[in-house]
PDB file of N, CA and C in Angstrom:
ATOM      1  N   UNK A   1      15.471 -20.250  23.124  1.00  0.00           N
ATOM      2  CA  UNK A   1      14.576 -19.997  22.019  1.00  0.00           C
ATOM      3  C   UNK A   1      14.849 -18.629  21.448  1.00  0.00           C
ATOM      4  N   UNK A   2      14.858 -18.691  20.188  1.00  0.00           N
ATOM      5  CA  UNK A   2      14.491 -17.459  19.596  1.00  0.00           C
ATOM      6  C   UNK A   2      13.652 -17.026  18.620  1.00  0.00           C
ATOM      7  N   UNK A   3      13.405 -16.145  17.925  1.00  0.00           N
ATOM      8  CA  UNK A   3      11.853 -15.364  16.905  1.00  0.00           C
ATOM      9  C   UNK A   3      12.718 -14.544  16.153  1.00  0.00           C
ATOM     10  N   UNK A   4      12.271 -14.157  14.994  1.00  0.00           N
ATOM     11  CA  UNK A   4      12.121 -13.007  14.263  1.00  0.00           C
ATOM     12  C   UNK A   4      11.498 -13.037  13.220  1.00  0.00           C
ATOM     13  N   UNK A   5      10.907 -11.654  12.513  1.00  0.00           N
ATOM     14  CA  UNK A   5      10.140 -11.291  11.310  1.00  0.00           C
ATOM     15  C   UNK A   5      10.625 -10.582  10.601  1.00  0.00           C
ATOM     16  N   UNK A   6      10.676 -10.963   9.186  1.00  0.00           N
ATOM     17  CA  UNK A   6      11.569  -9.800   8.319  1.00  0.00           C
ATOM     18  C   UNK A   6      10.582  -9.700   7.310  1.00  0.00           C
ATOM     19  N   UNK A   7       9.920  -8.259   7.024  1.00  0.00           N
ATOM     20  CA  UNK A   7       9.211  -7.770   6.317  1.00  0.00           C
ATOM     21  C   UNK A   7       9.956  -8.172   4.644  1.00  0.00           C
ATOM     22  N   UNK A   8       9.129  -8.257   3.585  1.00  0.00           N
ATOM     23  CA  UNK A   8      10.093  -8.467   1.816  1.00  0.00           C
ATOM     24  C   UNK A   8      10.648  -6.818   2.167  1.00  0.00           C
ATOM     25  N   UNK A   9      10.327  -5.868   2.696  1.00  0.00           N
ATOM     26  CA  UNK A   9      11.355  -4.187   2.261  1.00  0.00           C
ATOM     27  C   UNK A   9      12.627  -4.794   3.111  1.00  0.00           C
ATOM     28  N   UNK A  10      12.658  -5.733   3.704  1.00  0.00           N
ATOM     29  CA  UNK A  10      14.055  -5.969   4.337  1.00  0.00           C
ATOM     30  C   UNK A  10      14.004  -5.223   5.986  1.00  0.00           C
ATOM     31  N   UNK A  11      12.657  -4.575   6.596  1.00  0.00           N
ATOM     32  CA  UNK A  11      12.643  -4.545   7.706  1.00  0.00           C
ATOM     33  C   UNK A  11      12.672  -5.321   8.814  1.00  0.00           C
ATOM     34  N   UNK A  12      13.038  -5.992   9.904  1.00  0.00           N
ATOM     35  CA  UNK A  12      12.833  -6.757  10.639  1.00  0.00           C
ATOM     36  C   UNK A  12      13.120  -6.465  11.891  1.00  0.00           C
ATOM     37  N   UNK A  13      12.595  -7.348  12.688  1.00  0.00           N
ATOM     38  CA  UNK A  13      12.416  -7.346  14.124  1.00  0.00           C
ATOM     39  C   UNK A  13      12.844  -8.737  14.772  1.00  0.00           C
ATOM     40  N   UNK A  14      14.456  -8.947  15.671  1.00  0.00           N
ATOM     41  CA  UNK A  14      14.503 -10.109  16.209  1.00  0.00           C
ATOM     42  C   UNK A  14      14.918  -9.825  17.409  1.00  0.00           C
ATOM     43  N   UNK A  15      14.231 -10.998  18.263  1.00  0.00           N
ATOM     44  CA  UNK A  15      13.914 -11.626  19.523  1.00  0.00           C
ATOM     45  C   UNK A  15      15.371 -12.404  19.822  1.00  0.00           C
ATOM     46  N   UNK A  16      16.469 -12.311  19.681  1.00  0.00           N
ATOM     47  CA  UNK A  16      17.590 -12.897  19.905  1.00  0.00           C
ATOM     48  C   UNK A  16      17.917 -13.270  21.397  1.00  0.00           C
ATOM     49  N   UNK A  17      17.496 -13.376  22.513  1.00  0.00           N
ATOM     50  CA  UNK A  17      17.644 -13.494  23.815  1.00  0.00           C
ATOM     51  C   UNK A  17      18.223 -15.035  24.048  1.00  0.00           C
ATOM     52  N   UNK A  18      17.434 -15.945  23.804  1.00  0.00           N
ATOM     53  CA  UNK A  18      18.073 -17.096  24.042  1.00  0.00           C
ATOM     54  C   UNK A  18      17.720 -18.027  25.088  1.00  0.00           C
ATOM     55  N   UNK A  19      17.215 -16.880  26.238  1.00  0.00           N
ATOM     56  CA  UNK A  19      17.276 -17.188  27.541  1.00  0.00           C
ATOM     57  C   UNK A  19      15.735 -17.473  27.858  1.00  0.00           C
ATOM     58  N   UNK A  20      14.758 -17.947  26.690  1.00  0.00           N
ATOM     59  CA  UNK A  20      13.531 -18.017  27.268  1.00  0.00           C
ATOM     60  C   UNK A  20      13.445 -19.792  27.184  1.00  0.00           C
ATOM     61  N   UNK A  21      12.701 -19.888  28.255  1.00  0.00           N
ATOM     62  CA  UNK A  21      12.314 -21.373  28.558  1.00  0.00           C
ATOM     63  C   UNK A  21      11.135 -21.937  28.055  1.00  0.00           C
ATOM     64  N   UNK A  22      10.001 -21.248  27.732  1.00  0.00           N
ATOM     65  CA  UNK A  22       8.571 -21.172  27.024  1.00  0.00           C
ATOM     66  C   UNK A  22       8.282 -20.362  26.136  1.00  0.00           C
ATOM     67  N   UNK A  23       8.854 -19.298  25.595  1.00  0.00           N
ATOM     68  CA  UNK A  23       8.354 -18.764  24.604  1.00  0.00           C
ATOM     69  C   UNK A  23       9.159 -17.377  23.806  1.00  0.00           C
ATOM     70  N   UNK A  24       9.012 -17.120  23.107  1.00  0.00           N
ATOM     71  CA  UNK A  24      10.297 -16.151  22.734  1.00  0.00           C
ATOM     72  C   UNK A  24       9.073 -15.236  21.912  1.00  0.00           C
ATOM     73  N   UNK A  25       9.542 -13.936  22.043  1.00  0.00           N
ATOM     74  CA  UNK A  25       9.056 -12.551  21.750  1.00  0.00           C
ATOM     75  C   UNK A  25       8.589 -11.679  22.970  1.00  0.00           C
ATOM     76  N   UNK A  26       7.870 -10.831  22.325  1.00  0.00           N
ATOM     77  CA  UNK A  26       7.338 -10.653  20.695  1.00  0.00           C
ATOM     78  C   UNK A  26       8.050 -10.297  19.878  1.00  0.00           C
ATOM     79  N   UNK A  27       7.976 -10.187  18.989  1.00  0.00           N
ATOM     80  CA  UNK A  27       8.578  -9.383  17.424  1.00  0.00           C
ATOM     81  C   UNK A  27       7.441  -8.939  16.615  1.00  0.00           C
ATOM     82  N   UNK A  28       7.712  -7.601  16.213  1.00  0.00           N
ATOM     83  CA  UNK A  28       6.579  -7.058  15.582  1.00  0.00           C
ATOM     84  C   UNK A  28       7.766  -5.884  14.205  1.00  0.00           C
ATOM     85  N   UNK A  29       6.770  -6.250  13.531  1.00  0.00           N
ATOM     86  CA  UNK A  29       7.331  -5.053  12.035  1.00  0.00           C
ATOM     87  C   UNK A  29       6.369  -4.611  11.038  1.00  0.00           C
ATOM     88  N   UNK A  30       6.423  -3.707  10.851  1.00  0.00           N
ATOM     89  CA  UNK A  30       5.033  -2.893   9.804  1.00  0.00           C
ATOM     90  C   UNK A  30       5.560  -4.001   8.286  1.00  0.00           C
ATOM     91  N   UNK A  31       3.986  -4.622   7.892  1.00  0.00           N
ATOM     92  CA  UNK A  31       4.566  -4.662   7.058  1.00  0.00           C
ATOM     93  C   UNK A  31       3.082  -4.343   5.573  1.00  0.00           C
ATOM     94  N   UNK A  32       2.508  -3.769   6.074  1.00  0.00           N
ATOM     95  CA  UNK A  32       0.946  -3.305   4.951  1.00  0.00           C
ATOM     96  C   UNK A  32       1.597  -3.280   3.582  1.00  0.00           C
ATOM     97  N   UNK A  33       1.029  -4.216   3.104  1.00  0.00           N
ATOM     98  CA  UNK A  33       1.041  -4.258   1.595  1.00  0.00           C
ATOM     99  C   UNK A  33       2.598  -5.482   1.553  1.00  0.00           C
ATOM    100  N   UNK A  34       3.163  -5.827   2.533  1.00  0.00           N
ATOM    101  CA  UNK A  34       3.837  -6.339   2.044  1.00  0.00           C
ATOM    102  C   UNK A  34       4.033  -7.934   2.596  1.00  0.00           C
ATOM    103  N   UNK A  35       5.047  -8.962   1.875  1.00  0.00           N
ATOM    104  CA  UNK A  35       5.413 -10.233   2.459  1.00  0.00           C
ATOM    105  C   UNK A  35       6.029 -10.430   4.125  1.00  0.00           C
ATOM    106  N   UNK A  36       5.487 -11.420   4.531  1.00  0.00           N
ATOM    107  CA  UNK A  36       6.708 -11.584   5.729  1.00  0.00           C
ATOM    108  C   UNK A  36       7.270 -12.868   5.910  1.00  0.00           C
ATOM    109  N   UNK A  37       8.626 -13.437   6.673  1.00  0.00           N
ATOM    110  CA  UNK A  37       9.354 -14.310   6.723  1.00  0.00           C
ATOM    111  C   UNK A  37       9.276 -14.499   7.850  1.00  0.00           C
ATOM    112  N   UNK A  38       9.070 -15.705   8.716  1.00  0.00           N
ATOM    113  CA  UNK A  38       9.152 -15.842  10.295  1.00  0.00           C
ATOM    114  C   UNK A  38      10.105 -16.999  10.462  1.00  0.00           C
ATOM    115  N   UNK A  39      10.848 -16.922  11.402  1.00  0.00           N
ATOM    116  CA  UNK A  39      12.166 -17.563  11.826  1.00  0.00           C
ATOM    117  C   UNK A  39      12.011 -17.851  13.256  1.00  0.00           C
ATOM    118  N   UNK A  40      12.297 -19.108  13.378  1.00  0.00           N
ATOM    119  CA  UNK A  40      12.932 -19.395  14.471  1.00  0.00           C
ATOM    120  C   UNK A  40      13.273 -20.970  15.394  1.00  0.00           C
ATOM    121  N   UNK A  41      13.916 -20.857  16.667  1.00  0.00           N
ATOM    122  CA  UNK A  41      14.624 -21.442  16.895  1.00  0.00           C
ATOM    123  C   UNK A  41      14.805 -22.199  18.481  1.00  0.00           C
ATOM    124  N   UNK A  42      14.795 -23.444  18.381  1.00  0.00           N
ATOM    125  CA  UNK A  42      15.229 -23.981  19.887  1.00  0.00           C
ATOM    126  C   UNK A  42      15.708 -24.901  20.224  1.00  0.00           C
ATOM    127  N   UNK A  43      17.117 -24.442  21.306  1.00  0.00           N
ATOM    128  CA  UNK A  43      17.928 -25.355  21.593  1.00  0.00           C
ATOM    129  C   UNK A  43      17.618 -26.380  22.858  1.00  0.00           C
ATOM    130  N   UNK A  44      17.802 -27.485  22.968  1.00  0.00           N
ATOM    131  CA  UNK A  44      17.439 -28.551  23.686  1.00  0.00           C
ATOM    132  C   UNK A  44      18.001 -29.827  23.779  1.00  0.00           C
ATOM    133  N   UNK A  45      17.933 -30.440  24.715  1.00  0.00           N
ATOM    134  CA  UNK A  45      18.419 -32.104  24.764  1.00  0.00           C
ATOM    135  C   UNK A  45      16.724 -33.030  24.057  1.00  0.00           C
ATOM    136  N   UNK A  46      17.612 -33.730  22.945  1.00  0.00           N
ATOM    137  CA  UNK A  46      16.901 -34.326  22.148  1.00  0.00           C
ATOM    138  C   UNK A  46      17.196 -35.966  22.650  1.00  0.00           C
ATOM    139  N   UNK A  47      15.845 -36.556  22.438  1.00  0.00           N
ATOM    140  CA  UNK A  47      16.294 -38.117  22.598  1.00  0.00           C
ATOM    141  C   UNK A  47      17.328 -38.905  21.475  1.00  0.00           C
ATOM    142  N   UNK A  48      18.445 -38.867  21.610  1.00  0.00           N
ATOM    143  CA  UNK A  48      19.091 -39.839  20.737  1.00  0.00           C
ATOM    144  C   UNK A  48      20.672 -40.464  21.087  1.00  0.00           C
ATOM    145  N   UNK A  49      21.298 -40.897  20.656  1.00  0.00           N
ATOM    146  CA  UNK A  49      22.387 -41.888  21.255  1.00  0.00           C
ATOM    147  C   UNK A  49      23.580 -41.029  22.000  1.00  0.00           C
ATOM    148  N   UNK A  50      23.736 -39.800  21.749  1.00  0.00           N
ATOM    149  CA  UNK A  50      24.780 -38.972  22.319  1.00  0.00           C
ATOM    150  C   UNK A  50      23.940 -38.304  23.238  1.00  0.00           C
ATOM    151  N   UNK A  51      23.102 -37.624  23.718  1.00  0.00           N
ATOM    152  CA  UNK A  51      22.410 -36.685  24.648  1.00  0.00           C
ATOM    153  C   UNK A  51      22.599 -35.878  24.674  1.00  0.00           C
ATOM    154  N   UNK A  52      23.347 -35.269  23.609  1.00  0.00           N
ATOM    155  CA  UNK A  52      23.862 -33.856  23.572  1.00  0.00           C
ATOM    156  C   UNK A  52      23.026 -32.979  23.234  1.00  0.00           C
ATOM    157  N   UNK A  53      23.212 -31.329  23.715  1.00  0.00           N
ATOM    158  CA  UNK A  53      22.105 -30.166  23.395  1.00  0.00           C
ATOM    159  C   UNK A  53      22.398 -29.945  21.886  1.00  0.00           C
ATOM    160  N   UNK A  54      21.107 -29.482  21.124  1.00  0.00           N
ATOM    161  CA  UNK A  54      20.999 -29.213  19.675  1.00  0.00           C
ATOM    162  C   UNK A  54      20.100 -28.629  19.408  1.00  0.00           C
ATOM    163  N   UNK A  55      20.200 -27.656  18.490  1.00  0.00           N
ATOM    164  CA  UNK A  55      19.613 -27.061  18.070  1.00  0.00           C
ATOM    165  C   UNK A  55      18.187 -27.074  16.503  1.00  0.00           C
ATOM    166  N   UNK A  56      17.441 -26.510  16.682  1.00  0.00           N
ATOM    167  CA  UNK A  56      16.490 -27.022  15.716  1.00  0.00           C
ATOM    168  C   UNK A  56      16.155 -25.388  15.310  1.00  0.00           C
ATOM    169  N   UNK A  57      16.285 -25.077  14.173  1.00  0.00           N
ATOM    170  CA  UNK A  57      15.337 -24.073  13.299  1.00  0.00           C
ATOM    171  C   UNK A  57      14.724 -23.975  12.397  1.00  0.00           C
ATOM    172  N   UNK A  58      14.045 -23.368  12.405  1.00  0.00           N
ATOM    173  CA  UNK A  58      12.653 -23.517  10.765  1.00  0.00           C
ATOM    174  C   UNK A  58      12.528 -22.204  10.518  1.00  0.00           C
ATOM    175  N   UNK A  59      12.399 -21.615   9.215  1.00  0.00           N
ATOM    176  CA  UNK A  59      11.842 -20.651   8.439  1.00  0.00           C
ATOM    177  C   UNK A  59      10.501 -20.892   7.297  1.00  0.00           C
ATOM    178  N   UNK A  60       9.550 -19.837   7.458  1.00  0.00           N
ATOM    179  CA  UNK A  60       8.258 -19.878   6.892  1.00  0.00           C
ATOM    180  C   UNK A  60       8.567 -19.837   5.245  1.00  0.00           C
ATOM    181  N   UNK A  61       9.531 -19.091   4.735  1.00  0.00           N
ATOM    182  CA  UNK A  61       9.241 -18.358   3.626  1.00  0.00           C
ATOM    183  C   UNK A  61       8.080 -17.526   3.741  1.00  0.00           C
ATOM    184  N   UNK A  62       8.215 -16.686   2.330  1.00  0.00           N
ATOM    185  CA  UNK A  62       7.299 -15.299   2.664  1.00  0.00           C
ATOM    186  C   UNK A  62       5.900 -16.153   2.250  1.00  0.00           C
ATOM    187  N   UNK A  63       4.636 -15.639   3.487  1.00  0.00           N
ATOM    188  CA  UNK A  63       3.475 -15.831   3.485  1.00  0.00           C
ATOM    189  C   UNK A  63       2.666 -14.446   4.420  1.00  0.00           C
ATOM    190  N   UNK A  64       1.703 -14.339   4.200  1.00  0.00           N
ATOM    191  CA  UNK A  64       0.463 -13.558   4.768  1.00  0.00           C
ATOM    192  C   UNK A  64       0.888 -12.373   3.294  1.00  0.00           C
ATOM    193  N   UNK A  65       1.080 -12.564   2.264  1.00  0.00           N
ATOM    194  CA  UNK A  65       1.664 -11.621   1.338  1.00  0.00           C
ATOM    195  C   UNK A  65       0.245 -10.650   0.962  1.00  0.00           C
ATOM    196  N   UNK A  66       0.549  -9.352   1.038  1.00  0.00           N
ATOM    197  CA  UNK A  66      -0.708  -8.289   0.895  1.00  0.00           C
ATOM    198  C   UNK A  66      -0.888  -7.097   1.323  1.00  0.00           C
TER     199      UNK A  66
END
Protein backbone atom coordinates (compact mmCIF):
# COMPACT_ATOMS: atom_id res chain seq x y z
CA UNK A 1 0.00 0.00 0.00
CA UNK A 2 0.74 3.40 -0.47
CA UNK A 3 -0.66 7.38 0.43
CA UNK A 4 0.14 10.71 -0.48
CA UNK A 5 -1.14 14.45 -0.34
CA UNK A 6 -0.20 17.14 -2.59
CA UNK A 7 -1.22 20.52 -1.48
CA UNK A 8 -2.56 22.97 -5.18
CA UNK A 9 1.19 25.16 -4.05
CA UNK A 10 2.63 21.80 -5.24
CA UNK A 11 3.68 20.77 -1.61
CA UNK A 12 3.39 17.20 -0.77
CA UNK A 13 3.90 14.48 1.48
CA UNK A 14 4.29 10.63 0.30
CA UNK A 15 4.03 7.47 2.19
CA UNK A 16 5.90 5.37 -0.53
CA UNK A 17 6.87 2.23 1.66
CA UNK A 18 4.95 -0.43 0.09
CA UNK A 19 5.52 -2.73 2.79
CA UNK A 20 2.30 -2.08 4.79
CA UNK A 21 -0.25 -4.88 5.09
CA UNK A 22 -3.24 -2.67 6.70
CA UNK A 23 -2.67 0.68 6.27
CA UNK A 24 -0.29 3.19 4.83
CA UNK A 25 0.81 6.60 6.46
CA UNK A 26 0.47 9.05 7.70
CA UNK A 27 1.04 11.85 5.31
CA UNK A 28 0.51 15.22 6.40
CA UNK A 29 1.12 18.82 4.46
CA UNK A 30 0.15 22.43 5.44
CA UNK A 31 -2.22 23.31 3.32
CA UNK A 32 -4.58 26.65 4.95
CA UNK A 33 -6.25 28.34 2.39
CA UNK A 34 -5.48 25.90 -0.02
CA UNK A 35 -6.72 22.61 -2.35
CA UNK A 36 -5.58 19.08 -1.69
CA UNK A 37 -5.14 15.87 -3.91
CA UNK A 38 -5.06 12.41 -2.13
CA UNK A 39 -3.55 9.39 -3.86
CA UNK A 40 -3.29 6.12 -3.42
CA UNK A 41 -2.60 2.62 -3.84
CA UNK A 42 -2.80 -1.32 -3.36
CA UNK A 43 -1.22 -4.15 -4.63
CA UNK A 44 -2.89 -7.60 -4.25
CA UNK A 45 -4.11 -10.97 -5.63
CA UNK A 46 -7.46 -10.20 -7.15
CA UNK A 47 -10.14 -12.86 -7.96
CA UNK A 48 -9.91 -13.45 -11.68
CA UNK A 49 -8.75 -16.05 -14.37
CA UNK A 50 -4.88 -15.51 -14.14
CA UNK A 51 -4.29 -14.99 -10.18
CA UNK A 52 -1.84 -12.75 -10.71
CA UNK A 53 -0.77 -9.71 -8.19
CA UNK A 54 -2.19 -6.18 -9.42
CA UNK A 55 -2.32 -3.26 -8.65
CA UNK A 56 -5.25 -0.75 -8.04
CA UNK A 57 -4.99 3.20 -7.62
CA UNK A 58 -7.35 6.06 -7.21
CA UNK A 59 -6.87 9.80 -7.00
CA UNK A 60 -9.39 12.36 -5.28
CA UNK A 61 -8.84 15.39 -7.39
CA UNK A 62 -8.56 18.61 -5.49
CA UNK A 63 -11.28 18.71 -2.63
CA UNK A 64 -11.50 20.12 1.09
CA UNK A 65 -10.58 23.48 -1.11
CA UNK A 66 -10.26 26.63 1.52
Amino acid sequence: MGISITASDGKSDLDGQGGYTQYAGPVYVAARGKCIKLWGEVTGYWNGSTGLPGTHSETTGWVHCG
